[in-house]
PDB file of N, CA and C in Angstrom:
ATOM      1  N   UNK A   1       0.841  -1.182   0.000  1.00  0.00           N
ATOM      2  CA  UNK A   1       0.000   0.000   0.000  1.00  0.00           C
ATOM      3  C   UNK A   1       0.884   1.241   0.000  1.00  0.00           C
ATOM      4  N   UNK A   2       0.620   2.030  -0.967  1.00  0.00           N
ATOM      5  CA  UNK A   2       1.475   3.516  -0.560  1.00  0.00           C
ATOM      6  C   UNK A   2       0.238   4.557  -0.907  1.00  0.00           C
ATOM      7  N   UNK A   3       0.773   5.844  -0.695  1.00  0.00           N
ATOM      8  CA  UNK A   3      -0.461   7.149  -0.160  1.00  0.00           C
ATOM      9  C   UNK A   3       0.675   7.984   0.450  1.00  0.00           C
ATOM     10  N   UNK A   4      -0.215   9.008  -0.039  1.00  0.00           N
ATOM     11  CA  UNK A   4       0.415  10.695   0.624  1.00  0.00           C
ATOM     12  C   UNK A   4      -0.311  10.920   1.259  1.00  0.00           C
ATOM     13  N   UNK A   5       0.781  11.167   2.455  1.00  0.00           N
ATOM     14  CA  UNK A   5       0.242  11.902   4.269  1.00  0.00           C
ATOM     15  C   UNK A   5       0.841  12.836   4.238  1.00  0.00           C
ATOM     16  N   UNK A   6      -0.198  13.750   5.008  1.00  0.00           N
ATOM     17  CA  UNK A   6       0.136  14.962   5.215  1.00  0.00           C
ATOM     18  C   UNK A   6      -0.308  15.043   7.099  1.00  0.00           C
ATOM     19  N   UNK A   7       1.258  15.485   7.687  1.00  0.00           N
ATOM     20  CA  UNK A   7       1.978  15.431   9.098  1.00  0.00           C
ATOM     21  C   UNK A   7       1.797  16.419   9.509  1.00  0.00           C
ATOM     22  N   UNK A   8       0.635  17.175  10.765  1.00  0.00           N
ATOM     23  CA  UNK A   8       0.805  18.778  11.267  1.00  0.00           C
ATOM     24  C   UNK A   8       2.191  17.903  12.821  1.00  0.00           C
ATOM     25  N   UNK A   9       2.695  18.920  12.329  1.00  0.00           N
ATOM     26  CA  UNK A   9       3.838  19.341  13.391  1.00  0.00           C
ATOM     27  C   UNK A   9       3.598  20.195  14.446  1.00  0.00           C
ATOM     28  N   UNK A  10       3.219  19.961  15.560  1.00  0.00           N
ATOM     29  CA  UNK A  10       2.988  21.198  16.335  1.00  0.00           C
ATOM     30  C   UNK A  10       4.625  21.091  17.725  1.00  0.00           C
ATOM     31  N   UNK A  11       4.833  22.421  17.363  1.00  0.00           N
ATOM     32  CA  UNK A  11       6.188  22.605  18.180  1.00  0.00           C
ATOM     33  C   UNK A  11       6.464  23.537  18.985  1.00  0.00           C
ATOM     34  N   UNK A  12       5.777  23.524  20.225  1.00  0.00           N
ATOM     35  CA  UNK A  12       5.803  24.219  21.266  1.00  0.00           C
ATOM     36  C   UNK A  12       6.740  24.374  22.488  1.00  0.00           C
ATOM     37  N   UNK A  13       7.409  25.472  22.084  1.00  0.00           N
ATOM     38  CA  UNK A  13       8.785  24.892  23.824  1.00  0.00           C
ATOM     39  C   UNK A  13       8.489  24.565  24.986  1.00  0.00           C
ATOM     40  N   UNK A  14       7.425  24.765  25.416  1.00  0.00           N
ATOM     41  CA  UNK A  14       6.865  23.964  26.802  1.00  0.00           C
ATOM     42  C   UNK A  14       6.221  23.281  26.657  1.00  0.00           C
ATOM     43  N   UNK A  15       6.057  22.388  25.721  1.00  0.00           N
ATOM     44  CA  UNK A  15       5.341  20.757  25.825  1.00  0.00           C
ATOM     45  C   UNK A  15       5.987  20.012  24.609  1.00  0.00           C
ATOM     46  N   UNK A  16       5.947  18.841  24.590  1.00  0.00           N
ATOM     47  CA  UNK A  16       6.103  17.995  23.887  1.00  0.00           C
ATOM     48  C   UNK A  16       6.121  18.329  22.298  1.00  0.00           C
ATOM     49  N   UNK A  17       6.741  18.025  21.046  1.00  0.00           N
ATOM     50  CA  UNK A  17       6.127  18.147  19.778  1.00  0.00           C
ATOM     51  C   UNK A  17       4.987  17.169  19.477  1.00  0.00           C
ATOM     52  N   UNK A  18       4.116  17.594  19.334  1.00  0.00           N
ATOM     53  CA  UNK A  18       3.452  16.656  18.300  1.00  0.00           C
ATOM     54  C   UNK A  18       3.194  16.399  17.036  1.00  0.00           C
ATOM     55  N   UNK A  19       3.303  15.314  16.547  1.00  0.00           N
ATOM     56  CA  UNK A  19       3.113  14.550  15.202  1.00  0.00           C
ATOM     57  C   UNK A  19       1.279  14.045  14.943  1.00  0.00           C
ATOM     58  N   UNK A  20       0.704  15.111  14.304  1.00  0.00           N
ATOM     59  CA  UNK A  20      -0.932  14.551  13.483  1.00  0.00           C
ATOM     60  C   UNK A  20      -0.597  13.815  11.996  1.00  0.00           C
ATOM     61  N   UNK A  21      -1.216  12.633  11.840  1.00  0.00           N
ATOM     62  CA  UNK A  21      -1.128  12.183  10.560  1.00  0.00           C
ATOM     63  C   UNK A  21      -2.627  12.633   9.816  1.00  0.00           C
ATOM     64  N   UNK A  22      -2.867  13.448   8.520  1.00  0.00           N
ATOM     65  CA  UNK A  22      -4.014  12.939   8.119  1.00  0.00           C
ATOM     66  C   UNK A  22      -3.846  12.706   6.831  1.00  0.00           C
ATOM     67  N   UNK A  23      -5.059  12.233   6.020  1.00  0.00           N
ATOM     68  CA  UNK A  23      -4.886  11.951   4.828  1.00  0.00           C
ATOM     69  C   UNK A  23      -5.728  12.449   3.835  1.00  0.00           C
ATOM     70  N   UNK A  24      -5.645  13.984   4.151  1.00  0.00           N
ATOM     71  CA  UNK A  24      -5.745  15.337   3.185  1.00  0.00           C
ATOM     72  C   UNK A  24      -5.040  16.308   3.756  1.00  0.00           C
ATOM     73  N   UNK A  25      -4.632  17.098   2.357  1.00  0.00           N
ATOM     74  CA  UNK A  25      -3.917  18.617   2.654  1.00  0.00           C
ATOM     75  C   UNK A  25      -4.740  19.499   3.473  1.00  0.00           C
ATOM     76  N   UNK A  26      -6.180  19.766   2.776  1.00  0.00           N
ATOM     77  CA  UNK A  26      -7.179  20.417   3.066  1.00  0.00           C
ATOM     78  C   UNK A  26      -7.043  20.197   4.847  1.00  0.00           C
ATOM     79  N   UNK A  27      -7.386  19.163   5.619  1.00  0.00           N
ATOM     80  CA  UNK A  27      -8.109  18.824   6.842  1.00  0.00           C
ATOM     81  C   UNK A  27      -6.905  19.420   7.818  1.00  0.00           C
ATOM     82  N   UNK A  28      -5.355  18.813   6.990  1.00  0.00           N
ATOM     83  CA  UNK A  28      -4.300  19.383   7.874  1.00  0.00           C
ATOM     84  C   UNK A  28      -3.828  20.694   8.229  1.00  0.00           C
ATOM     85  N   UNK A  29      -3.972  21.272   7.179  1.00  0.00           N
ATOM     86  CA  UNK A  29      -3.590  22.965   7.267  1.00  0.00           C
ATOM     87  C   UNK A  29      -4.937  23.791   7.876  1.00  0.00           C
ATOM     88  N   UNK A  30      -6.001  23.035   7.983  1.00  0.00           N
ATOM     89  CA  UNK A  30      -7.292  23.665   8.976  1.00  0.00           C
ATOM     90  C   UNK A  30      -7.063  22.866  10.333  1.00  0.00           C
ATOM     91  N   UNK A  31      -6.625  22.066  10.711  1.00  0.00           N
ATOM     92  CA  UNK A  31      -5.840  21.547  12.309  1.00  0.00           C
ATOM     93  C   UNK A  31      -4.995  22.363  12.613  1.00  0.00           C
ATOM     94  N   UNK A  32      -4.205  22.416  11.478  1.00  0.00           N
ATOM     95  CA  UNK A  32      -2.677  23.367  12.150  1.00  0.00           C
ATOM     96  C   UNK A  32      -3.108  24.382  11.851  1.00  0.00           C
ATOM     97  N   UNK A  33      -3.750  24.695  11.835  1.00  0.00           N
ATOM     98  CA  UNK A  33      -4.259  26.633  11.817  1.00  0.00           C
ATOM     99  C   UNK A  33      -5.260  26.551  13.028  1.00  0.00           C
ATOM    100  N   UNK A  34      -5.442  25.586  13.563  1.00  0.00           N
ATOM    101  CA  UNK A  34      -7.044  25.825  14.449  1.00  0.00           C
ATOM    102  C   UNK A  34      -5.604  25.618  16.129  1.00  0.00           C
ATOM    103  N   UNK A  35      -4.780  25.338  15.665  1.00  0.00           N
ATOM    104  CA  UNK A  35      -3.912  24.434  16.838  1.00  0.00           C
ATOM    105  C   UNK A  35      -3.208  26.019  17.367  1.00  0.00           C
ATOM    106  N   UNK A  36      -3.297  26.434  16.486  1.00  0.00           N
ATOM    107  CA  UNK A  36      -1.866  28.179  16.734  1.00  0.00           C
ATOM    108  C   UNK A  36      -3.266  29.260  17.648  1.00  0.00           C
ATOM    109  N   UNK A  37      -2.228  30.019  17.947  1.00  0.00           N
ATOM    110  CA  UNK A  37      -3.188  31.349  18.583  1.00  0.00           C
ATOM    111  C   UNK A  37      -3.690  32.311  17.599  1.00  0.00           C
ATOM    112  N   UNK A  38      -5.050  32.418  18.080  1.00  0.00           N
ATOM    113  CA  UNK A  38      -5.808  33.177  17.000  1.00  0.00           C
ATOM    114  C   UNK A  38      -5.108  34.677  16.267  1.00  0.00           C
ATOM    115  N   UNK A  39      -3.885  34.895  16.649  1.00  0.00           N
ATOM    116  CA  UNK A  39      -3.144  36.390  16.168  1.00  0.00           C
ATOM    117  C   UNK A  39      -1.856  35.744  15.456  1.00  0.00           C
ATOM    118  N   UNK A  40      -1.420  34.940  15.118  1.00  0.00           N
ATOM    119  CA  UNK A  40      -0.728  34.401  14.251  1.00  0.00           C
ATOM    120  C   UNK A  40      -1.108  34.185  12.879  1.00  0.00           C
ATOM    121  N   UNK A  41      -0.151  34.296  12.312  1.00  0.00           N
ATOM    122  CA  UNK A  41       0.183  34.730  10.796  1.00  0.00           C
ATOM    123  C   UNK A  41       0.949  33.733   9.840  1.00  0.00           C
ATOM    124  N   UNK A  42       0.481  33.020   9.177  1.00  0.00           N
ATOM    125  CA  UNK A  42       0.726  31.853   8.257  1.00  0.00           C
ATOM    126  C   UNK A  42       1.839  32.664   7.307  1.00  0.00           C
ATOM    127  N   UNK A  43       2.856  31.232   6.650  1.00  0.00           N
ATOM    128  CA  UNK A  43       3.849  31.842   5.607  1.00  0.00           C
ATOM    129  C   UNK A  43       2.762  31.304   4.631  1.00  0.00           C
ATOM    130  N   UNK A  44       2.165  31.931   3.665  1.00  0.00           N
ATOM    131  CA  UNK A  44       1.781  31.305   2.379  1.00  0.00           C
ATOM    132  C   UNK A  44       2.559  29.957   1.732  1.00  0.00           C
ATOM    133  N   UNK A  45       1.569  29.607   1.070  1.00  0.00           N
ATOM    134  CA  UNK A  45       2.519  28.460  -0.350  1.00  0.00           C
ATOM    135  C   UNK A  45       3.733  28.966  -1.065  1.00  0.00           C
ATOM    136  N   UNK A  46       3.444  30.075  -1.588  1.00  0.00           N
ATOM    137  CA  UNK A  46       4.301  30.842  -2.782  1.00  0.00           C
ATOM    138  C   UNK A  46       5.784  31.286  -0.682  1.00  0.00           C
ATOM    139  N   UNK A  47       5.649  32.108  -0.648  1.00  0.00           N
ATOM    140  CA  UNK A  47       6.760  32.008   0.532  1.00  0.00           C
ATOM    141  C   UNK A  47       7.192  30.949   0.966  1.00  0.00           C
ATOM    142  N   UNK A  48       6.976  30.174   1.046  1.00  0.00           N
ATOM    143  CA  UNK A  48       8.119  28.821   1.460  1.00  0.00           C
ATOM    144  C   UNK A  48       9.303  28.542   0.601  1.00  0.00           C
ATOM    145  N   UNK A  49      10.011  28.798   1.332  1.00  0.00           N
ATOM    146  CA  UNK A  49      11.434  28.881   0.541  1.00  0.00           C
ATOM    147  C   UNK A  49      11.381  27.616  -0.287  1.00  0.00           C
ATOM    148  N   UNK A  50      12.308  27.485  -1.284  1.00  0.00           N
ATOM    149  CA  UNK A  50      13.096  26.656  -2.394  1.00  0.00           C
ATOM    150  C   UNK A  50      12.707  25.034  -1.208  1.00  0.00           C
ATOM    151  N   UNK A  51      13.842  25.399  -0.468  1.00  0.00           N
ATOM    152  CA  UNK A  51      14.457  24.453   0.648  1.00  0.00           C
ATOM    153  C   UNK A  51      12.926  23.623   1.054  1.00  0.00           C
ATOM    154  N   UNK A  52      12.400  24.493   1.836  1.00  0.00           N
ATOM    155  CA  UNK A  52      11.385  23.778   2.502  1.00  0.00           C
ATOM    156  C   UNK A  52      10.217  23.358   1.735  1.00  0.00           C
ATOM    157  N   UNK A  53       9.970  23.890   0.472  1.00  0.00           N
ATOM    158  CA  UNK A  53       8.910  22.959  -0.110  1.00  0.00           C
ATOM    159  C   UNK A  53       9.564  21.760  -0.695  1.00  0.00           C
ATOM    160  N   UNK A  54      11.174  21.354  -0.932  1.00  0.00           N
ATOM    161  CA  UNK A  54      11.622  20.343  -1.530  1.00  0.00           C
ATOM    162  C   UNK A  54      11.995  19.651  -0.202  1.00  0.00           C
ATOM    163  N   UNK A  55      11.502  20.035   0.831  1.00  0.00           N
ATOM    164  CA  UNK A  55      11.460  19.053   2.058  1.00  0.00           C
ATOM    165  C   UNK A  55      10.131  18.358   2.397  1.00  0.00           C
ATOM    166  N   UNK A  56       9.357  18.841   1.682  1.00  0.00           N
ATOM    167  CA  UNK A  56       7.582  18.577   1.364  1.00  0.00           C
ATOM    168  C   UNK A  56       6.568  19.451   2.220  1.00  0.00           C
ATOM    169  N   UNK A  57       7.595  21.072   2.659  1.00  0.00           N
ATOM    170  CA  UNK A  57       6.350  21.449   3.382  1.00  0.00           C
ATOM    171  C   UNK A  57       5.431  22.113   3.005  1.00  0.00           C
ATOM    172  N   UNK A  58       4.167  22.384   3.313  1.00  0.00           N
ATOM    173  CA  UNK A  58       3.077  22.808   2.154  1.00  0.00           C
ATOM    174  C   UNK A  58       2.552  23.946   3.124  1.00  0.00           C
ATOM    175  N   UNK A  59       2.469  23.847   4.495  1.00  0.00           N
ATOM    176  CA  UNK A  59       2.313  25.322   5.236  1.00  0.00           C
ATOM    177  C   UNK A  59       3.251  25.926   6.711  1.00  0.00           C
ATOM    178  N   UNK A  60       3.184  26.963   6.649  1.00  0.00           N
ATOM    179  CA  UNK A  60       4.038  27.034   8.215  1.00  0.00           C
ATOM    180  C   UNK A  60       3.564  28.044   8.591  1.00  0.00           C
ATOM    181  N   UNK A  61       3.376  28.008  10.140  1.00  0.00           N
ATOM    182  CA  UNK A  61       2.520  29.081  11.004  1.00  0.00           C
ATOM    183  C   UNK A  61       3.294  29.613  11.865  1.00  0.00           C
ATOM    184  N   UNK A  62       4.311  30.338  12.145  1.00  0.00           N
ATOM    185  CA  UNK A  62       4.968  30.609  13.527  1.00  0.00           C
ATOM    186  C   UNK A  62       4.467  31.353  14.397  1.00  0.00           C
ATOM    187  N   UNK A  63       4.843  31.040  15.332  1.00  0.00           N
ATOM    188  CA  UNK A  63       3.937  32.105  16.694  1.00  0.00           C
ATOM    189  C   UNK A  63       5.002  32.243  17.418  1.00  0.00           C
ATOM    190  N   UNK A  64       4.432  33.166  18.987  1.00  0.00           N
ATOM    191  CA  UNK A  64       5.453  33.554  19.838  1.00  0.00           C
ATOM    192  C   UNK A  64       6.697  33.980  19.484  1.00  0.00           C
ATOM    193  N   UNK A  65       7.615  34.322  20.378  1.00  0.00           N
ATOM    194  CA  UNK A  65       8.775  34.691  20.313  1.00  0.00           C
ATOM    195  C   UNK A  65       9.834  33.818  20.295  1.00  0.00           C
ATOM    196  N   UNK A  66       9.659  32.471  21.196  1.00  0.00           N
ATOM    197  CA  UNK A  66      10.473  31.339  21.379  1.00  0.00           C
ATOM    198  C   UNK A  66      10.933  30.010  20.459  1.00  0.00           C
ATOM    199  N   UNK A  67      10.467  30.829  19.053  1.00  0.00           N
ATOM    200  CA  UNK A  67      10.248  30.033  17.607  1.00  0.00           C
ATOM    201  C   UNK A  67       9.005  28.894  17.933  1.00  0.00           C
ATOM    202  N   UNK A  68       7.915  28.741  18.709  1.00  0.00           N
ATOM    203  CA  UNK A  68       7.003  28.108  18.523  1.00  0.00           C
ATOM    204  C   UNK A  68       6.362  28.179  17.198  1.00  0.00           C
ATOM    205  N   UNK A  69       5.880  27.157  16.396  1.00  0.00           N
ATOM    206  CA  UNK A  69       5.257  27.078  15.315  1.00  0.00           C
ATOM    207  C   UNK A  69       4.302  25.618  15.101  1.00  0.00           C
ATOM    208  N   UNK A  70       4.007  26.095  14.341  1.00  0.00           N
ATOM    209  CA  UNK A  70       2.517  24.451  13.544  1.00  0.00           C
ATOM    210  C   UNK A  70       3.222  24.498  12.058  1.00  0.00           C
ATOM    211  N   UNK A  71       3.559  23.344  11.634  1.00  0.00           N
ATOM    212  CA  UNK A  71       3.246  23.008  10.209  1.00  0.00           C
ATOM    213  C   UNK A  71       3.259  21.817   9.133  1.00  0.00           C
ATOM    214  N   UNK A  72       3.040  21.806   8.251  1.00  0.00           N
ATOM    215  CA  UNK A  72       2.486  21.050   7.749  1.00  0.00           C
ATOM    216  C   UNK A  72       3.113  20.256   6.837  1.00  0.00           C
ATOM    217  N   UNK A  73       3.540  19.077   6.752  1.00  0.00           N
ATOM    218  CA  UNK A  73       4.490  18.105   5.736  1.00  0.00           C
ATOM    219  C   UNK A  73       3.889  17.338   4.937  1.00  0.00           C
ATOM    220  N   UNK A  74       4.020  17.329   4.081  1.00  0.00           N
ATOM    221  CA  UNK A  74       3.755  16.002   3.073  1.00  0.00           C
ATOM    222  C   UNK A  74       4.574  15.078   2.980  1.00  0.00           C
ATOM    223  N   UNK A  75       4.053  13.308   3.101  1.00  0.00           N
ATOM    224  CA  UNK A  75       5.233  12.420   3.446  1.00  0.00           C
ATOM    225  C   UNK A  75       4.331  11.200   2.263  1.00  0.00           C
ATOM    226  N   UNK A  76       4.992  10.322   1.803  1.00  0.00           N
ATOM    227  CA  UNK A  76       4.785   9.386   1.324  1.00  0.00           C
ATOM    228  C   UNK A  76       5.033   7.945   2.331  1.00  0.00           C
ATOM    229  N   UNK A  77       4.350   7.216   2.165  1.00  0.00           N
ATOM    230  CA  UNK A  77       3.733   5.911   2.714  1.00  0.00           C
ATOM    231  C   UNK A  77       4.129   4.928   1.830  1.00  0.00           C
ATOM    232  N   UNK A  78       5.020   3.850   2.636  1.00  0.00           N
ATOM    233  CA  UNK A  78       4.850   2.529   1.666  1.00  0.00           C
ATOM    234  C   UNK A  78       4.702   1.946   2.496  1.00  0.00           C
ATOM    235  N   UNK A  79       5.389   0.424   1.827  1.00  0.00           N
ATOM    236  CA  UNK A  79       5.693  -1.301   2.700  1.00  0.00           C
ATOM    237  C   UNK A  79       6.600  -0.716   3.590  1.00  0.00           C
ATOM    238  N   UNK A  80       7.368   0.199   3.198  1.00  0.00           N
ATOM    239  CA  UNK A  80       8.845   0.214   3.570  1.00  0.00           C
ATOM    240  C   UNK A  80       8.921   1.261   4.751  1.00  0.00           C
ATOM    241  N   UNK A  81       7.785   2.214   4.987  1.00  0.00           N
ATOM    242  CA  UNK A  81       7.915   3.207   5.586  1.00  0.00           C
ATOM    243  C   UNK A  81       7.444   4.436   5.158  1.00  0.00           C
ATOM    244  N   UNK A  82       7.639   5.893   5.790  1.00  0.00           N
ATOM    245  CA  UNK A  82       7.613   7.205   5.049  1.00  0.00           C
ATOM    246  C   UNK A  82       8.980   7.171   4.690  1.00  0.00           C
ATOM    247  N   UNK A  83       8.578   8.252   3.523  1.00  0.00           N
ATOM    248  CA  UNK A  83       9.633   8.788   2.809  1.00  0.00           C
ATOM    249  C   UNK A  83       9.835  10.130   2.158  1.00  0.00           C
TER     250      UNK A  83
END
């Protein structure tokens, strides 16, 4: 079986990171936008550097001062694992 997942990252310096798997773009980037504080400010699609969309990321939200952020990866699924 393989499929594209899309991973919200939530990375907060006083708790744990967490890892969401879902399996739409759509559902993930409305989690990781619902997960941040309502005065935070998304990098668009077109702004994501070179780098980070050829790392598969499709959104990024930063907040606070302490580099806290939410965002959003695209990963591929096999037998073998993500990739």
């Amino acid at each position: 079986m393989t499929g594209t997942v899309w991973i919200v990252l939530i990375e907060d310096r006083h708790a744990d990171v967490e890892a969401l798997p879902f399996s739409s773009e759509e559902r993930a980037i409305e989690v990781a936008r619902a997960s941040a504080p309502d005065d935070a400010e998304s990098v668009a699609g077109e702004e994501l550097t070179d780098s980070m969309r050829k790392d598969g990321w499709v959104f990024f939200l930063p907040y606070g001062s302490e580099g806290d952020c939410v965002r959003v990866v695209r990963r591929t699924m096999d037998r073998e694992g993500p990739s």
